[in-house]
Protein backbone atom coordinates (compact mmCIF):
# COMPACT_ATOMS: atom_id res chain seq x y z
CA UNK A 1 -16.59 7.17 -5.11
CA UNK A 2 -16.95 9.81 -2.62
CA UNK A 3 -15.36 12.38 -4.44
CA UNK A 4 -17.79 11.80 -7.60
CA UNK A 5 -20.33 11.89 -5.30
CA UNK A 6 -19.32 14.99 -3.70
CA UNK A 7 -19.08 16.80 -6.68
CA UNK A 8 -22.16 16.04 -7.93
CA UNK A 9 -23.48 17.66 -5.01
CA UNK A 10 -21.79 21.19 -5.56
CA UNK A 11 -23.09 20.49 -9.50
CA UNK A 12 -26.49 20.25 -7.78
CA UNK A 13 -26.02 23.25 -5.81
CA UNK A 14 -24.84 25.07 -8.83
CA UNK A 15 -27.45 24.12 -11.18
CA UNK A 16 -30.11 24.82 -8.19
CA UNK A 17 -29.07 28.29 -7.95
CA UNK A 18 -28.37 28.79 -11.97
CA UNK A 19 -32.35 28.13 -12.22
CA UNK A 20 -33.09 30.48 -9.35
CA UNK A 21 -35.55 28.10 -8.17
CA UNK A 22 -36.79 29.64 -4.45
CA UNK A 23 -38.73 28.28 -1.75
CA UNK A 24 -37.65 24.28 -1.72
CA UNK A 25 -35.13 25.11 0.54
CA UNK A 26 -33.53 27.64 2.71
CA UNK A 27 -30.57 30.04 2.00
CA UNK A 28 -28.69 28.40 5.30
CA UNK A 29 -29.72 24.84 4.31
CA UNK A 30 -28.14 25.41 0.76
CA UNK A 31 -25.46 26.86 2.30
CA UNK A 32 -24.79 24.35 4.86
CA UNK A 33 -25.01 22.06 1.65
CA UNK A 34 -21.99 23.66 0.28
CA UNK A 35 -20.17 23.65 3.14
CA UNK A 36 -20.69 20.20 3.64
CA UNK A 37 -19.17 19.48 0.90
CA UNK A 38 -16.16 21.39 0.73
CA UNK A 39 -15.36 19.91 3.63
CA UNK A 40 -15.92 16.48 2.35
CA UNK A 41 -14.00 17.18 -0.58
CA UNK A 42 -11.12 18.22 1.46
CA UNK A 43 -11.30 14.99 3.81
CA UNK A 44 -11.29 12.72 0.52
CA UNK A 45 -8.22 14.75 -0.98
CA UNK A 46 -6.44 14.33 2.41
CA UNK A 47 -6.96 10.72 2.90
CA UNK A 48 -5.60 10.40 -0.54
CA UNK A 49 -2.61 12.28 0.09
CA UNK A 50 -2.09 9.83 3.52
CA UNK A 51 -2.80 7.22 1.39
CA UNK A 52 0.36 7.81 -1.13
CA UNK A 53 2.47 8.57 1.67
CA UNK A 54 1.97 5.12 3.50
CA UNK A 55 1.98 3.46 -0.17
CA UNK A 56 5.29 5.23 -0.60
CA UNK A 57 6.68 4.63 2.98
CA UNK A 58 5.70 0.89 2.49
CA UNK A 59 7.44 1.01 -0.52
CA UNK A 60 10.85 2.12 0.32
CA UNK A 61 10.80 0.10 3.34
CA UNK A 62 10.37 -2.81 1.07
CA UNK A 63 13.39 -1.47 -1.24
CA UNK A 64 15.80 -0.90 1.78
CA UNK A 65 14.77 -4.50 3.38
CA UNK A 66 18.59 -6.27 3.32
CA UNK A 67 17.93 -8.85 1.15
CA UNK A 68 18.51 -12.73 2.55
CA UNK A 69 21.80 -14.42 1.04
CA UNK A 70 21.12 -17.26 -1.10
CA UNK A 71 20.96 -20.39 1.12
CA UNK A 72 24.02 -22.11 0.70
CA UNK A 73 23.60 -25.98 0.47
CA UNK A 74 24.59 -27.71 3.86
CA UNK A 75 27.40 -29.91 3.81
CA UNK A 76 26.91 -33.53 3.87
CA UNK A 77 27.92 -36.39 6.13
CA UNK A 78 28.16 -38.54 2.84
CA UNK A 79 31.42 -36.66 2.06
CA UNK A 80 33.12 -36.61 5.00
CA UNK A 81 32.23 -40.53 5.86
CA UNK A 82 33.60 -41.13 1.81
CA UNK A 83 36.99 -39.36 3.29
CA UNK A 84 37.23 -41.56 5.89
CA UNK A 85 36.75 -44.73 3.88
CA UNK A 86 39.42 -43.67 1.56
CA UNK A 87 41.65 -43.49 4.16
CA UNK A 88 40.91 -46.49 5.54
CA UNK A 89 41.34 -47.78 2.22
CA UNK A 90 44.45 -45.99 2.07
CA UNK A 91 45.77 -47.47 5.38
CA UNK A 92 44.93 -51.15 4.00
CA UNK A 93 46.68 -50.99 1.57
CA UNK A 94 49.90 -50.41 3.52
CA UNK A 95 49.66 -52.98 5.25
């Protein structure tokens, strides 16, 4: 938004000067205009470019995460308690 805004400032300037309109304001203050807004231009294209490089950065740091192994399912007490009543039911029977 600042960018768009920005550049319609240096369209200003350069339709200001195209008409060669004088006396509504001084040579510095136009030119302290201009200035103004080079140098907001530039900040906006900077914090753009630090912008894509943190997007970036977050990116691969997301892509080189190690990813968690599947959760394996816990073994169950039901199981091992089933072994021991088949033994048991083994032994019984021997007797």
């Amino acid at each position: 938004m600042q960018m768009r805004m920005c550049r319609s400032l240096v369209n200003l300037v350069a339709d200001f000067e195209e008409a060669k309109l004088k006396g509504v304001a001084s040579d510095a203050e136009i030119q302290h205009l201009k200035e103004y807004t080079e140098d907001m231009l530039l900040a906006c294209d900077t914090a753009g470019k630090l912008v894509n490089a943190l997007t970036k950065l977050a990116e691969n740091q997301e892509k080189d995460k190690p990813k968690k192994p599947a959760e394996q399912p816990k073994k169950t007490e039901t199981k091992k308690a089933a072994d021991k009543t088949e033994t048991t039911d083994d032994l019984s029977f021997l007797e």
